[in-house]
PDB file of N, CA and C in Angstrom:
ATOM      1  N   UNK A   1      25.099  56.881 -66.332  1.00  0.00           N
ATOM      2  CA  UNK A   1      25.414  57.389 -65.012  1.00  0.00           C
ATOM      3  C   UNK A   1      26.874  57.103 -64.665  1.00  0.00           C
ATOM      4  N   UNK A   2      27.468  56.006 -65.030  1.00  0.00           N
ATOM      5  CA  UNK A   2      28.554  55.466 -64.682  1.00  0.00           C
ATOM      6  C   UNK A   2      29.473  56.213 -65.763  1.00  0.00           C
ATOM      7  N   UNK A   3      29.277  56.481 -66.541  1.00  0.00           N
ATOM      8  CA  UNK A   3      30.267  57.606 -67.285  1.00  0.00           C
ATOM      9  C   UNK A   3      30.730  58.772 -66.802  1.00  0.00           C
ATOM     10  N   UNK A   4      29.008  59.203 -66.331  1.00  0.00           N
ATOM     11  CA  UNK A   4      29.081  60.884 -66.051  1.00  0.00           C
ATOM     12  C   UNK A   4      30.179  60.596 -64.847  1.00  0.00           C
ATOM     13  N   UNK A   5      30.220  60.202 -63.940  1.00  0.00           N
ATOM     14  CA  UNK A   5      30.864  59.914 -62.566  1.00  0.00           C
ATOM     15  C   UNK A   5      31.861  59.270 -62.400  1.00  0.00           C
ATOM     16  N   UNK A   6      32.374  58.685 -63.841  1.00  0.00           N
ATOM     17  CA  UNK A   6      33.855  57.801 -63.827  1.00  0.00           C
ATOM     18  C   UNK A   6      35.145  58.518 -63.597  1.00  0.00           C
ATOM     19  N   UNK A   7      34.968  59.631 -63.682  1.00  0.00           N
ATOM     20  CA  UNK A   7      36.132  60.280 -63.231  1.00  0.00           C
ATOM     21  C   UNK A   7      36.924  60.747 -61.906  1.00  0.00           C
ATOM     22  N   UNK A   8      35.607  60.275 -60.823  1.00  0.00           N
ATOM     23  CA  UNK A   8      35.899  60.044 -59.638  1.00  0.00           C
ATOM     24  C   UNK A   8      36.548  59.280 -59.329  1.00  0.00           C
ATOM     25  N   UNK A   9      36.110  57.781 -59.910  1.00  0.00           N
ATOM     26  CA  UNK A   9      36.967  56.584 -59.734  1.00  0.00           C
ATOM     27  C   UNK A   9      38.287  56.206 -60.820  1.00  0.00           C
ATOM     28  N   UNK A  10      38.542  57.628 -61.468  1.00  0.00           N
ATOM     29  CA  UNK A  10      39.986  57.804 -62.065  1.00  0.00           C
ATOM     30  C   UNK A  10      40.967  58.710 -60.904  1.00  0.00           C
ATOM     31  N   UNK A  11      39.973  59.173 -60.051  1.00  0.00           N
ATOM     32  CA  UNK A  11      40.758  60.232 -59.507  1.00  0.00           C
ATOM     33  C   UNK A  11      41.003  59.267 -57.992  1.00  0.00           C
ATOM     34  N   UNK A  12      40.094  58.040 -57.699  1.00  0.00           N
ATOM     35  CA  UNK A  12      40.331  56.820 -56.531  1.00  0.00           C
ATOM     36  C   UNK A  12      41.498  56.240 -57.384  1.00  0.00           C
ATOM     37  N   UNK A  13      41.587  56.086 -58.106  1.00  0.00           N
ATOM     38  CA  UNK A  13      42.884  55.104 -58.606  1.00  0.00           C
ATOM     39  C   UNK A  13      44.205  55.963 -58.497  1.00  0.00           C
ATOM     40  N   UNK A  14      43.591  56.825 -58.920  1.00  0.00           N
ATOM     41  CA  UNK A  14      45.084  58.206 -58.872  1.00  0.00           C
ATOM     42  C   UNK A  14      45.583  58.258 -57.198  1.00  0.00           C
ATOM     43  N   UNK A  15      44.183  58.479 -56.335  1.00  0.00           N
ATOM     44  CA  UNK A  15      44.927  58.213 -54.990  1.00  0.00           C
ATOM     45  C   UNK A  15      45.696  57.331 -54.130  1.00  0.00           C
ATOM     46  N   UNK A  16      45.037  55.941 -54.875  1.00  0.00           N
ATOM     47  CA  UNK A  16      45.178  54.934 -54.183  1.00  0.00           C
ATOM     48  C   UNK A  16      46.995  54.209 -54.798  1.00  0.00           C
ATOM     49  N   UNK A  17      46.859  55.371 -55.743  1.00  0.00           N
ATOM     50  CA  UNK A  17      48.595  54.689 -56.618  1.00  0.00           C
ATOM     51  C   UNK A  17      49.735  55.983 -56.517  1.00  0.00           C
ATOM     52  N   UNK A  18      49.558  56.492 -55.467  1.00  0.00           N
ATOM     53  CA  UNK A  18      50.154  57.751 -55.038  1.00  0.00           C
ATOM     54  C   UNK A  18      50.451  57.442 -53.947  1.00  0.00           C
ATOM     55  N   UNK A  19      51.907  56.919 -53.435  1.00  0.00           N
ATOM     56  CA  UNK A  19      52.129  56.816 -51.981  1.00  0.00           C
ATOM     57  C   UNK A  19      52.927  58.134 -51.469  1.00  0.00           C
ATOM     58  N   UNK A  20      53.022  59.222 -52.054  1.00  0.00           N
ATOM     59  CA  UNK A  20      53.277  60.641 -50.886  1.00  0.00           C
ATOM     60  C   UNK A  20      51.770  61.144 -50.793  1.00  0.00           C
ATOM     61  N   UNK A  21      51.754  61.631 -49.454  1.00  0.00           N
ATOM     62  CA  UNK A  21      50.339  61.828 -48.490  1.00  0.00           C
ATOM     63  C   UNK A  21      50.222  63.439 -48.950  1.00  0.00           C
ATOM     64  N   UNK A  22      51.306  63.979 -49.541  1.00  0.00           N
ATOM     65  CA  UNK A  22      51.173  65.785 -49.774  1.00  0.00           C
ATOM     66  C   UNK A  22      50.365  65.372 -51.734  1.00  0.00           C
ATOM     67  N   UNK A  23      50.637  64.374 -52.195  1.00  0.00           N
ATOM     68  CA  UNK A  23      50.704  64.288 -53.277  1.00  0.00           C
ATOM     69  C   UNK A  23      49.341  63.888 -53.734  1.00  0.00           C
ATOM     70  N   UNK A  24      48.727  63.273 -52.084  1.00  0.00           N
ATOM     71  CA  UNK A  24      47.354  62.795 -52.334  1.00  0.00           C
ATOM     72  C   UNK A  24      46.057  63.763 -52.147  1.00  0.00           C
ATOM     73  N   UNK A  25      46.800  64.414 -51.529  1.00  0.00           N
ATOM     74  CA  UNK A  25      46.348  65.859 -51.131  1.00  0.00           C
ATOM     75  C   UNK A  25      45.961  66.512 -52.538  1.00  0.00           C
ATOM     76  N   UNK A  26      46.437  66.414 -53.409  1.00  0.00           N
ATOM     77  CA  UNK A  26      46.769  67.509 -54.549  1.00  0.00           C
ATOM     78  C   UNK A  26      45.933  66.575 -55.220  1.00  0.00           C
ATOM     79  N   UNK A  27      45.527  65.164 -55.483  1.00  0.00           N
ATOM     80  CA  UNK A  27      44.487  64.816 -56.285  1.00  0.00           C
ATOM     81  C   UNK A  27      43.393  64.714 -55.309  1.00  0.00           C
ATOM     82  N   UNK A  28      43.211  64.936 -54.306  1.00  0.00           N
ATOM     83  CA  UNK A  28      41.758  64.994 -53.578  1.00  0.00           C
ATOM     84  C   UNK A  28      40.813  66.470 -54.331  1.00  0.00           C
ATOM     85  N   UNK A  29      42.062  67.582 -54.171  1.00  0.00           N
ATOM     86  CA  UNK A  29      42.013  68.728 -54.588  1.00  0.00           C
ATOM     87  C   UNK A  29      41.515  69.281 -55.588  1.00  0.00           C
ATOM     88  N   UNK A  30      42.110  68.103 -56.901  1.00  0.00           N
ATOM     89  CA  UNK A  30      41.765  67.988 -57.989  1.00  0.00           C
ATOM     90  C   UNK A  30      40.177  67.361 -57.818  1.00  0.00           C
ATOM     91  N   UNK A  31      39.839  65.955 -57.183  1.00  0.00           N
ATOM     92  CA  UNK A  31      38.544  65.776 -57.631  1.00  0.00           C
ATOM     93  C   UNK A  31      37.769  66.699 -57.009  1.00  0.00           C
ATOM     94  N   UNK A  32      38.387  67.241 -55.954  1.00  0.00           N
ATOM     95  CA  UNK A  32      37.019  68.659 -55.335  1.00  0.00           C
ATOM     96  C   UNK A  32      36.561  69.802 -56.568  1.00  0.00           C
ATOM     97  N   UNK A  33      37.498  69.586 -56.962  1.00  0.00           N
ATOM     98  CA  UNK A  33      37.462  70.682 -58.252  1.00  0.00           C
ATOM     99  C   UNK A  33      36.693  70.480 -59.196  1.00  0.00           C
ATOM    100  N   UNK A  34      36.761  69.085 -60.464  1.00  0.00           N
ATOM    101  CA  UNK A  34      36.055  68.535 -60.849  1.00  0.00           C
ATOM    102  C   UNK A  34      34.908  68.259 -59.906  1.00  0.00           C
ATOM    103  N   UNK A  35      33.893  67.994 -59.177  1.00  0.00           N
ATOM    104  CA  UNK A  35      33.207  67.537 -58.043  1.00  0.00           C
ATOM    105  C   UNK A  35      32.391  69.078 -58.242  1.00  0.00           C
ATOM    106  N   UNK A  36      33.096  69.953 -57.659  1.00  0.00           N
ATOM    107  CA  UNK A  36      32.537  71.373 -57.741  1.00  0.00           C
ATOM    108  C   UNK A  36      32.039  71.850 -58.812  1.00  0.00           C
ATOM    109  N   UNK A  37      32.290  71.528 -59.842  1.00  0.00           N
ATOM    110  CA  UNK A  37      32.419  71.992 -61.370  1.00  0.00           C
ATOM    111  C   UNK A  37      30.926  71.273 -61.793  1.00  0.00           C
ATOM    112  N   UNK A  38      30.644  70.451 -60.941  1.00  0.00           N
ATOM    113  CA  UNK A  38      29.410  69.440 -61.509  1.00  0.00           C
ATOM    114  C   UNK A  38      27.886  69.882 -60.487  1.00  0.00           C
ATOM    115  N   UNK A  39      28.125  71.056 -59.604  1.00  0.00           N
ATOM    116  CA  UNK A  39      27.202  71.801 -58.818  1.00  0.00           C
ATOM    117  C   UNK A  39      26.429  73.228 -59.654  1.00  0.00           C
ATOM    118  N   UNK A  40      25.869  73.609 -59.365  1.00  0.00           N
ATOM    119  CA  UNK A  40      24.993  75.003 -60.330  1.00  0.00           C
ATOM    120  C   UNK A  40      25.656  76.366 -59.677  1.00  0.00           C
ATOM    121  N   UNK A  41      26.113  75.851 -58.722  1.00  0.00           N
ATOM    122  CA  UNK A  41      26.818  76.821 -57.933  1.00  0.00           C
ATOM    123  C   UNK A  41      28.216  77.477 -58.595  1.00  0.00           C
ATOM    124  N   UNK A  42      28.798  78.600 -58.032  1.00  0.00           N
ATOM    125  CA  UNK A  42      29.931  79.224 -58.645  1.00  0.00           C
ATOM    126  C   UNK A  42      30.565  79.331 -57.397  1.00  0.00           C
ATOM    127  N   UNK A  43      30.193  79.887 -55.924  1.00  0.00           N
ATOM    128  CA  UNK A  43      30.646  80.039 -54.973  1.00  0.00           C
ATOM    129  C   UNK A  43      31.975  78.587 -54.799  1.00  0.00           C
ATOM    130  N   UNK A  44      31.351  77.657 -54.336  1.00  0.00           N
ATOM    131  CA  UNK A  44      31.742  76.333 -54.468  1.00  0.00           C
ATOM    132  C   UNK A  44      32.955  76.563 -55.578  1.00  0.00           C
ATOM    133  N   UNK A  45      32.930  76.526 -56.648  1.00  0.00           N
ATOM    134  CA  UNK A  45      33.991  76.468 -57.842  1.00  0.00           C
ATOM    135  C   UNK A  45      35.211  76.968 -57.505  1.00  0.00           C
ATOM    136  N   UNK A  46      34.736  78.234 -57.071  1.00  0.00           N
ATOM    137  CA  UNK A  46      35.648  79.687 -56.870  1.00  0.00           C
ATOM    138  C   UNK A  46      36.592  79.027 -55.610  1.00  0.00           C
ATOM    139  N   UNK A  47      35.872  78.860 -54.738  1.00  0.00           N
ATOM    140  CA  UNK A  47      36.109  78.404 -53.121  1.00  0.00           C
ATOM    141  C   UNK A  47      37.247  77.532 -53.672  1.00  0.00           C
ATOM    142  N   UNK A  48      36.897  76.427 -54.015  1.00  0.00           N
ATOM    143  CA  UNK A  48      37.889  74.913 -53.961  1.00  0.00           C
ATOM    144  C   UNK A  48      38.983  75.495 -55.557  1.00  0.00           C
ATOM    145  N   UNK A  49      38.817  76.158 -56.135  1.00  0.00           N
ATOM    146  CA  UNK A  49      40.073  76.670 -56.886  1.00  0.00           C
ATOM    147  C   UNK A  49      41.155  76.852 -56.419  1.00  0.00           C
ATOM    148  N   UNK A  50      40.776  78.368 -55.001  1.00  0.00           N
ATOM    149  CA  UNK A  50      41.624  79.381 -54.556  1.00  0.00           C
ATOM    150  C   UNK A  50      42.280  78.233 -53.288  1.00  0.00           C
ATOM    151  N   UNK A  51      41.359  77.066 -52.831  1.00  0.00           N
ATOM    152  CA  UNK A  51      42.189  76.059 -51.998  1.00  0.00           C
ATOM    153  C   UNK A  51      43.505  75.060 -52.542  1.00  0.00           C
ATOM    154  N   UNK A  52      43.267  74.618 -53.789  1.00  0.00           N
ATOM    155  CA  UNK A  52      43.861  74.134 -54.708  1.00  0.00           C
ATOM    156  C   UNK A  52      44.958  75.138 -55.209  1.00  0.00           C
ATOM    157  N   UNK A  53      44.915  76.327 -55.344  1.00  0.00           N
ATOM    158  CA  UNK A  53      45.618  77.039 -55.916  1.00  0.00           C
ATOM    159  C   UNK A  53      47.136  77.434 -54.720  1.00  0.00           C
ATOM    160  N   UNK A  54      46.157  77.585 -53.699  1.00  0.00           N
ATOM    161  CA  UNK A  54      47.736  77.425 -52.451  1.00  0.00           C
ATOM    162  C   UNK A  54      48.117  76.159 -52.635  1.00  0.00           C
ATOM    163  N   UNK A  55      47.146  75.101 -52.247  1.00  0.00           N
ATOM    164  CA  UNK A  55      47.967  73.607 -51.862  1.00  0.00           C
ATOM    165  C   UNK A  55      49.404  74.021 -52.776  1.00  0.00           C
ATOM    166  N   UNK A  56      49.198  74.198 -53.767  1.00  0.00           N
ATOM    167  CA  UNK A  56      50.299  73.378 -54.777  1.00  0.00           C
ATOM    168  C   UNK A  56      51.886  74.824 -55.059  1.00  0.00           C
ATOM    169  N   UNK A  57      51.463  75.891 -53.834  1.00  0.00           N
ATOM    170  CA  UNK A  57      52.381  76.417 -53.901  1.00  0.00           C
ATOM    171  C   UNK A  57      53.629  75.864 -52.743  1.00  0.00           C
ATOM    172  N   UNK A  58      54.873  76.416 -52.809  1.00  0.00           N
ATOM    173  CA  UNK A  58      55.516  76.106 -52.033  1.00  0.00           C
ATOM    174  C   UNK A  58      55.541  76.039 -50.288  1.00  0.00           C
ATOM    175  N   UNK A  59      54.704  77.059 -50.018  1.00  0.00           N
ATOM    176  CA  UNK A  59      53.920  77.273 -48.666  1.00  0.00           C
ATOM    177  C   UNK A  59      52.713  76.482 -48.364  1.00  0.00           C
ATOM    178  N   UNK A  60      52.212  76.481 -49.247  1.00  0.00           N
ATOM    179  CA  UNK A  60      50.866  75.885 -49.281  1.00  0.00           C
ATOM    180  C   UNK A  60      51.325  74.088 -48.652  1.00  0.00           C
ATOM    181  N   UNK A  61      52.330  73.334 -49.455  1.00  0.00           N
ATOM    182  CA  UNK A  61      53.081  72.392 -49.440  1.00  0.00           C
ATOM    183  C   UNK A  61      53.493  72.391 -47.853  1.00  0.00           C
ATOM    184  N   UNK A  62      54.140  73.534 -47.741  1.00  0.00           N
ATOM    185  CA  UNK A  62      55.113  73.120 -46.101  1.00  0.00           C
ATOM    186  C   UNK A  62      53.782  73.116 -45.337  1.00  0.00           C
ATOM    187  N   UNK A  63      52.737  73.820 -45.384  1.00  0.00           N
ATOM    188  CA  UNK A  63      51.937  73.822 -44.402  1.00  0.00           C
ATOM    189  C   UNK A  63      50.989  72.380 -44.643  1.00  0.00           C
ATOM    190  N   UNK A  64      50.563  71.466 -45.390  1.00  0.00           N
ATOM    191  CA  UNK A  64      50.028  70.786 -45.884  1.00  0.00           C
ATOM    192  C   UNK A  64      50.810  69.905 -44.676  1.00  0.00           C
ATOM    193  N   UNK A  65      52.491  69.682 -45.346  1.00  0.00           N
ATOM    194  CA  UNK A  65      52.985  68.507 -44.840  1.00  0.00           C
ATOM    195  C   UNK A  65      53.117  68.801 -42.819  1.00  0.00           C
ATOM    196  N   UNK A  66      53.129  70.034 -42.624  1.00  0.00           N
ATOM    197  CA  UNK A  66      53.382  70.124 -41.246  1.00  0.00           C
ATOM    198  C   UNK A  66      51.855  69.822 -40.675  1.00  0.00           C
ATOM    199  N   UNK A  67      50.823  69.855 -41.239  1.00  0.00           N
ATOM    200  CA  UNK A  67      49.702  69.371 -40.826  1.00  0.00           C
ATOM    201  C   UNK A  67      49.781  67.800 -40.955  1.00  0.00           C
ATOM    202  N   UNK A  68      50.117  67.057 -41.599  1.00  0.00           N
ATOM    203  CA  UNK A  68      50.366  65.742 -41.954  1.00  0.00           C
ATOM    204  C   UNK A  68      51.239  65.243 -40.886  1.00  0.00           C
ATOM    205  N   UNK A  69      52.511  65.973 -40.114  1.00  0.00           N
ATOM    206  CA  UNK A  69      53.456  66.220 -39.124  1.00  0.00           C
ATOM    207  C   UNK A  69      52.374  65.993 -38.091  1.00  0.00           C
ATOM    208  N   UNK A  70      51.641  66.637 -37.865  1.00  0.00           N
ATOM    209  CA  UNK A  70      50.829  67.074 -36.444  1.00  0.00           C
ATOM    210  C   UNK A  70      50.036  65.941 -36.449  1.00  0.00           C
ATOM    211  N   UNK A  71      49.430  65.045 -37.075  1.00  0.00           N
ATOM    212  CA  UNK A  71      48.617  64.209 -37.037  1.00  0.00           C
ATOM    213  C   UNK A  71      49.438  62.541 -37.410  1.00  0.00           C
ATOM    214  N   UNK A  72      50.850  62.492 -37.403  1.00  0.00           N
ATOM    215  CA  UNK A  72      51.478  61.632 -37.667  1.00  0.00           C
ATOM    216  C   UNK A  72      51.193  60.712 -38.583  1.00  0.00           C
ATOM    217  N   UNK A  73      51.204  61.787 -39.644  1.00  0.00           N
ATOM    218  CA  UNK A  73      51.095  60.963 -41.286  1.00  0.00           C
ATOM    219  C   UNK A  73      52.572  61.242 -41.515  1.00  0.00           C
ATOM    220  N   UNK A  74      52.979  60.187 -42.163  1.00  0.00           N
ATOM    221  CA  UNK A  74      54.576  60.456 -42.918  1.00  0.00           C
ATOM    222  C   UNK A  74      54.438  59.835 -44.221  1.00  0.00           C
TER     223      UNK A  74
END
């Protein structure tokens, strides 16, 4: 069990050793992805791809961090 699911707690270490908040964003993203990938579902897969797939564009980014702005994360 602790195998199948260790990659969550590769992807907690990845967050927790990442001090930009846009950067943590992008491995949350990542374990939603992996996370999704482990459901029977496709909807889900598809969904958290096409979310992941903006984050990490240049827009995707300004809007990320201006949300981070609005809630006074720096």
């Amino acid at each position: 069990l602790l195998q199948t699911w260790s990659p969550l707690l590769q992807y907690g270490q990845k967050f927790l050793g990442t001090p930009d908040p846009y950067e943590k964003g992008l491995v949350v993203a990542e374990a939603a992805e992996w996370l999704a990938s482990k459901t029977d579902a496709t909807v889900d897969d598809e969904l958290v791809q096409h979310l992941a797939d903006v984050a990490k564009t240049d827009e995707g980014e300004r809007l990320i961090r201006f949300c981070l702005g609005l809630a006074g994360v720096k």
